[in-house]
N, C-alpha and C. Protein backbone atom coordinates (compact mmCIF):
# COMPACT_ATOMS: atom_id res chain seq x y z
N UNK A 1 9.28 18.27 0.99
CA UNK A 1 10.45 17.73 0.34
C UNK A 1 10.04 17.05 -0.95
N UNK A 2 10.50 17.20 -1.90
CA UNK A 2 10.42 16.65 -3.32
C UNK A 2 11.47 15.84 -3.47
N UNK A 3 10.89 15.03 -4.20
CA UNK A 3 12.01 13.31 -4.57
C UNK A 3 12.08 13.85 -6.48
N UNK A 4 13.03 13.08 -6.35
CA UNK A 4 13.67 13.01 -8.06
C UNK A 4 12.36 12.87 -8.96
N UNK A 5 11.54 12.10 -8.95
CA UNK A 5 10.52 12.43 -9.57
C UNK A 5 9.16 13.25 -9.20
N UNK A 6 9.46 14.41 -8.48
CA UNK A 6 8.55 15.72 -7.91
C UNK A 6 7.22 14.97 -7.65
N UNK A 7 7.67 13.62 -6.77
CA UNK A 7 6.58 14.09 -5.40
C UNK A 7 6.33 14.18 -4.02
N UNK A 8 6.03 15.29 -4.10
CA UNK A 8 6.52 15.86 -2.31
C UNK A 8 5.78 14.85 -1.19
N UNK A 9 6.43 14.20 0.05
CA UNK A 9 6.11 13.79 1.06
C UNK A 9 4.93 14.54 1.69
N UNK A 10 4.00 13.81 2.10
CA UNK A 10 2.81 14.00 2.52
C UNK A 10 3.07 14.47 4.14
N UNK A 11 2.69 15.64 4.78
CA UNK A 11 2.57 15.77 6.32
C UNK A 11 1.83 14.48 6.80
N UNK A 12 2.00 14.18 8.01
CA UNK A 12 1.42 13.34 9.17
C UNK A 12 -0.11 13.24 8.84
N UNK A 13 -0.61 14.94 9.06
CA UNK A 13 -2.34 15.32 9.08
C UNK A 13 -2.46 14.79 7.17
N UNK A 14 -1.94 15.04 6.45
CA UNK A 14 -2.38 14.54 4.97
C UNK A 14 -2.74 12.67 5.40
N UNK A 15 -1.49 12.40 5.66
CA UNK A 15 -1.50 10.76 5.57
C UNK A 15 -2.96 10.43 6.26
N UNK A 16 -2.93 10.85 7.55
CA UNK A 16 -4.07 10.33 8.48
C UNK A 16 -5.14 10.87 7.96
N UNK A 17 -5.90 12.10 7.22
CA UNK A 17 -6.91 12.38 6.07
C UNK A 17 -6.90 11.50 4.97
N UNK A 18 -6.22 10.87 4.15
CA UNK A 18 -6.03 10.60 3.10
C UNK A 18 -6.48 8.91 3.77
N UNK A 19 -5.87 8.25 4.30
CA UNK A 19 -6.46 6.89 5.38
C UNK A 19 -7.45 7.24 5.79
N UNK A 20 -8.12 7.74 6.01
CA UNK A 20 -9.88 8.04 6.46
C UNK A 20 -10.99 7.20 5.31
N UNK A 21 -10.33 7.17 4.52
CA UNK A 21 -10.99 6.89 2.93
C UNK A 21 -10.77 5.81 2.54
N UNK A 22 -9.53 5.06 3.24
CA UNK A 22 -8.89 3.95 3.28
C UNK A 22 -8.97 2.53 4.23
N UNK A 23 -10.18 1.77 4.24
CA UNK A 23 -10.82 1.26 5.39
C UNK A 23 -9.44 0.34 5.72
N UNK A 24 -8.83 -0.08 6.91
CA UNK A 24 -8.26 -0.62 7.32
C UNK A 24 -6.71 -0.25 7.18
N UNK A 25 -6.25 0.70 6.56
CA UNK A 25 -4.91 1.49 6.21
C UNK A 25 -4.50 1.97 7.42
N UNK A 26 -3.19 1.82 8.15
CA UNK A 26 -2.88 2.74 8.93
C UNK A 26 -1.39 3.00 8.66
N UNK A 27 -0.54 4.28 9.65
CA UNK A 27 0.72 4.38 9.64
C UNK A 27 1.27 4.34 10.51
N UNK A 28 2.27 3.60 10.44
CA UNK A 28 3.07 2.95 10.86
C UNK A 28 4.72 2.80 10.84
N UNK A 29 5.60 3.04 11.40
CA UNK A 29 7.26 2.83 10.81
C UNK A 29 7.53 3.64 9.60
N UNK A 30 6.47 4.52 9.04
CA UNK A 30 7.19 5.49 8.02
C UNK A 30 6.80 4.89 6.37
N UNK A 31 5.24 3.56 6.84
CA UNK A 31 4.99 3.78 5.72
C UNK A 31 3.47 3.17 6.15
N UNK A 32 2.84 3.36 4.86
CA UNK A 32 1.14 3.03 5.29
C UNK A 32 0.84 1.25 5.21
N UNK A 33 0.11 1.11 5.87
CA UNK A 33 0.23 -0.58 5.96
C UNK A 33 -1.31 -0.97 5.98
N UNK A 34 -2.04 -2.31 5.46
CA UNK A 34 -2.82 -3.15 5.98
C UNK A 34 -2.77 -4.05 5.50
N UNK A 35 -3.63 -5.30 6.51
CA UNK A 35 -3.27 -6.34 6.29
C UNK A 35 -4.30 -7.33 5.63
N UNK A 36 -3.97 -7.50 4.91
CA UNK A 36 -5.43 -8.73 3.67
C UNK A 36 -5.62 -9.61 4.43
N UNK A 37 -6.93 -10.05 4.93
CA UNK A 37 -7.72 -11.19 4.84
C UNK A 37 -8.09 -12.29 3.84
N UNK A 38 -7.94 -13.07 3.32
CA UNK A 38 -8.35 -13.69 2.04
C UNK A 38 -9.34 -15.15 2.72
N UNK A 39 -9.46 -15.98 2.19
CA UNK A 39 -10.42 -17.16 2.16
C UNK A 39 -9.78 -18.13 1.76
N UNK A 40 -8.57 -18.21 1.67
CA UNK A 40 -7.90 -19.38 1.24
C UNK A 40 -6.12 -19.20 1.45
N UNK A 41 -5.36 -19.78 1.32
CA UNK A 41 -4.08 -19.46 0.56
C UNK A 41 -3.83 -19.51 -0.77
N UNK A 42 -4.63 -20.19 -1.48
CA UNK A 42 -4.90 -19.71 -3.36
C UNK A 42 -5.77 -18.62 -3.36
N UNK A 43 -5.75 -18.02 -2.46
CA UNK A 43 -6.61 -16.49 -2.64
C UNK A 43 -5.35 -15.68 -2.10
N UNK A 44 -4.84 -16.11 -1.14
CA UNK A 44 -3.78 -15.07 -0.39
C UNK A 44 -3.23 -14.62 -1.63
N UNK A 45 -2.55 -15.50 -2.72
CA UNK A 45 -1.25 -16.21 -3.87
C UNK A 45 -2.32 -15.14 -4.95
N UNK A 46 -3.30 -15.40 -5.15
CA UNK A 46 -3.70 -14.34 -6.00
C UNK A 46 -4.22 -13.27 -5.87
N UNK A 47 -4.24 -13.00 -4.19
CA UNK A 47 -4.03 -11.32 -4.14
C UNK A 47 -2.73 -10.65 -4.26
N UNK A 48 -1.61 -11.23 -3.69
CA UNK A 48 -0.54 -11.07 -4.15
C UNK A 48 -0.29 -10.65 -6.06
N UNK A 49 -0.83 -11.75 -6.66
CA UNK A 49 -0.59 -11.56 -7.92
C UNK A 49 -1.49 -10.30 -8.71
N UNK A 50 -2.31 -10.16 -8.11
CA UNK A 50 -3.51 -9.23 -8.80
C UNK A 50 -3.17 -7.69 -8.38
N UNK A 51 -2.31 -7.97 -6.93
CA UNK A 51 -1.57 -6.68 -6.82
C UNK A 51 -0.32 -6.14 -7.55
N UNK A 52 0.31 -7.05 -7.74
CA UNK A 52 1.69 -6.83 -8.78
C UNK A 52 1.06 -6.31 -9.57
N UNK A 53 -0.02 -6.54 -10.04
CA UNK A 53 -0.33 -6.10 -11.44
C UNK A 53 -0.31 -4.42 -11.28
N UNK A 54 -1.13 -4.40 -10.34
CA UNK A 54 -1.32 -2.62 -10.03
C UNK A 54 -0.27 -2.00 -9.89
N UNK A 55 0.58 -2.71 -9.26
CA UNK A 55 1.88 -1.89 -8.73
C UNK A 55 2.94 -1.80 -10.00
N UNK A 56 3.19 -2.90 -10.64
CA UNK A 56 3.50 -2.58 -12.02
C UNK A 56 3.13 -1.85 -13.19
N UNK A 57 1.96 -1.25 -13.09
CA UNK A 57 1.08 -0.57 -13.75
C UNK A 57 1.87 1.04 -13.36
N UNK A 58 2.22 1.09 -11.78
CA UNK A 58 2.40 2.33 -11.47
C UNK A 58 3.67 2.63 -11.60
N UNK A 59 4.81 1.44 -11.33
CA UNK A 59 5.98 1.21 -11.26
C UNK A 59 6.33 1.37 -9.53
N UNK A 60 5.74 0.90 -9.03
CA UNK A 60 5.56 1.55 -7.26
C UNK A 60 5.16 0.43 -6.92
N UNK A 61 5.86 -0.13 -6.17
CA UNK A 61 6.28 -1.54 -5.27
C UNK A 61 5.95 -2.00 -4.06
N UNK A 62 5.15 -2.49 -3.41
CA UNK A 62 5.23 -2.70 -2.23
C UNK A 62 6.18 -3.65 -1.19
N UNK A 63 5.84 -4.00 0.29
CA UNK A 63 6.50 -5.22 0.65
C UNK A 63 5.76 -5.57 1.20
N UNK A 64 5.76 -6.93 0.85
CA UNK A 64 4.58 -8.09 1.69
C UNK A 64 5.30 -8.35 2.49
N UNK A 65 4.57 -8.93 3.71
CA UNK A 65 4.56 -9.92 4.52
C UNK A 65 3.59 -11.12 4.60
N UNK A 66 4.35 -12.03 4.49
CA UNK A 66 2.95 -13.31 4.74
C UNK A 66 2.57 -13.39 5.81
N UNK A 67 1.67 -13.21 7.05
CA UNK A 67 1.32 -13.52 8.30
C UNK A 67 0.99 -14.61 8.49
N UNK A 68 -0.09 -15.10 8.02
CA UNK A 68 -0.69 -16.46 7.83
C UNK A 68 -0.78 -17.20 6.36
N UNK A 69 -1.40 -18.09 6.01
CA UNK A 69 -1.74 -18.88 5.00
C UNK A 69 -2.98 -17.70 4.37
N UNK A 70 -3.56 -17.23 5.23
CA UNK A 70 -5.12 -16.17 4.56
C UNK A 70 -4.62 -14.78 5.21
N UNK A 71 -3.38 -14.50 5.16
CA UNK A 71 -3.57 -12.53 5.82
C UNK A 71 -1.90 -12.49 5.44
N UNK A 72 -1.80 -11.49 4.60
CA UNK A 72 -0.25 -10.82 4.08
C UNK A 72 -0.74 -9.49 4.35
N UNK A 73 0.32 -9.00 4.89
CA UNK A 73 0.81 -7.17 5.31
C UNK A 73 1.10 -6.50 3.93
N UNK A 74 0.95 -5.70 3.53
CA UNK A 74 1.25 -4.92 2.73
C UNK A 74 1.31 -3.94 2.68
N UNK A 75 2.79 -3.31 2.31
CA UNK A 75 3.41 -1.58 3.19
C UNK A 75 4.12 -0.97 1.65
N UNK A 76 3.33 0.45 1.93
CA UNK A 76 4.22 1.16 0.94
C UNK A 76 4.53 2.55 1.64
N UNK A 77 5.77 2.98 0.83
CA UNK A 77 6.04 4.46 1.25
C UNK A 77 6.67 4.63 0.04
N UNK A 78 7.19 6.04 -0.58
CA UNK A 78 8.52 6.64 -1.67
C UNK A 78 9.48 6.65 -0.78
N UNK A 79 10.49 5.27 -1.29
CA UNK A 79 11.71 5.86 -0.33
C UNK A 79 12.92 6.95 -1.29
N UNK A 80 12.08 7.55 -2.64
CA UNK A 80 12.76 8.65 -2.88
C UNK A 80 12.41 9.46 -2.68
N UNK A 81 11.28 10.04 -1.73
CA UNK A 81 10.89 10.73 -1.20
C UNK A 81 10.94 11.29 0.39
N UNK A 82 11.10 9.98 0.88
CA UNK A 82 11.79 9.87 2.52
C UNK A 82 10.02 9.82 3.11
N UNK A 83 9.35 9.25 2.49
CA UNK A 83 8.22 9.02 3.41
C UNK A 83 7.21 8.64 2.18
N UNK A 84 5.81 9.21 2.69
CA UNK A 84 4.56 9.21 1.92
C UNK A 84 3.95 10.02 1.60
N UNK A 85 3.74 9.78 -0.13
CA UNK A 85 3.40 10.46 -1.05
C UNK A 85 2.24 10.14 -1.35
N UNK A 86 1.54 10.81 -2.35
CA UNK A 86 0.20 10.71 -3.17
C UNK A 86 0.36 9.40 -3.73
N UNK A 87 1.45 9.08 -4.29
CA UNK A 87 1.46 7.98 -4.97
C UNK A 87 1.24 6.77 -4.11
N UNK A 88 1.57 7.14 -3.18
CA UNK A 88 1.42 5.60 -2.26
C UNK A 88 -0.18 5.60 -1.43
N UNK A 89 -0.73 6.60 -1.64
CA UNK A 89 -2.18 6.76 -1.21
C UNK A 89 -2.90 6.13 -2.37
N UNK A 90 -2.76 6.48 -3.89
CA UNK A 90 -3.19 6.02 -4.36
C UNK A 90 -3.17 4.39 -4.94
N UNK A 91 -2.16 3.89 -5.15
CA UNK A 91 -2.14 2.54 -4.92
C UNK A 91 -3.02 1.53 -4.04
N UNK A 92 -2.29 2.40 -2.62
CA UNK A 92 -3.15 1.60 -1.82
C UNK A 92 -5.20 1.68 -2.25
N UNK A 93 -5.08 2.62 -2.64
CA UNK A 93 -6.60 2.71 -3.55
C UNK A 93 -7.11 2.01 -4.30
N UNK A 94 -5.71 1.09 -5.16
CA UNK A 94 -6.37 0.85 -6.19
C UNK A 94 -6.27 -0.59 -5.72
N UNK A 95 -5.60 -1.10 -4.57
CA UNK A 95 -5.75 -2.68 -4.32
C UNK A 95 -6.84 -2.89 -3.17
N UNK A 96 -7.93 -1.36 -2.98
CA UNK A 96 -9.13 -1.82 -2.12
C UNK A 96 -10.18 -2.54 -3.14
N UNK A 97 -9.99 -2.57 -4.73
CA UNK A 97 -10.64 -2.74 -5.81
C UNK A 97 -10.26 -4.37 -6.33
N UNK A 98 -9.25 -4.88 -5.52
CA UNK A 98 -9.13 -6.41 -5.33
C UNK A 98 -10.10 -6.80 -4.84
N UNK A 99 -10.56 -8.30 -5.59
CA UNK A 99 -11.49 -8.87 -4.19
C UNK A 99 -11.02 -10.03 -3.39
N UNK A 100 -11.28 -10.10 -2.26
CA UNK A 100 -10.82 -11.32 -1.33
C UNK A 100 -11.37 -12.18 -1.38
């Protein structure tokens, strides 16, 4: 299936290949998820912020969850796509390049 901006939803076997590469990534509810560890809550606050950056970079958004003061969830999928795309593999790529 292709979304308005042509990119096709990833099969099940893509997602779970593509997370192999992705230490701590899994799927979940229809979108890929893990959850940050940090060393502080002024670390949680600027992983948060250091991720906006990426995601604004791509225009591709995630949703946090705060769990604790040191661990926020962070889930993406294309919901113009009706699932997960390349694009949301790669993101999640580019916030393994955060540091905690």
């Amino acid at each position: 299936m292709k979304s308005a901006f042509n990119m096709e939803k990833l099969s099940e076997q893509q997602i779970t290949d593509a997370l192999k590469t992705l230490p701590g990534w899994y799927f979940s509810d229809g979108s890929i998820k893990k959850i940050f560890k940090t060393v502080s809550f002024p670390a949680t606050m600027g992983f948060v912020a250091a991720a906006g950056g990426f995601c604004q970079r791509r225009n591709h958004h995630p949703d946090y969850i705060l769990m604790k003061f040191r661990e926020i969830e962070v889930s993406f999928s294309t919901h113009s796509a009706g699932g997960i795309t390349q694009k949301d593999i790669e993101i999640a790529s580019d916030l393994e390049k955060i540091p905690l």
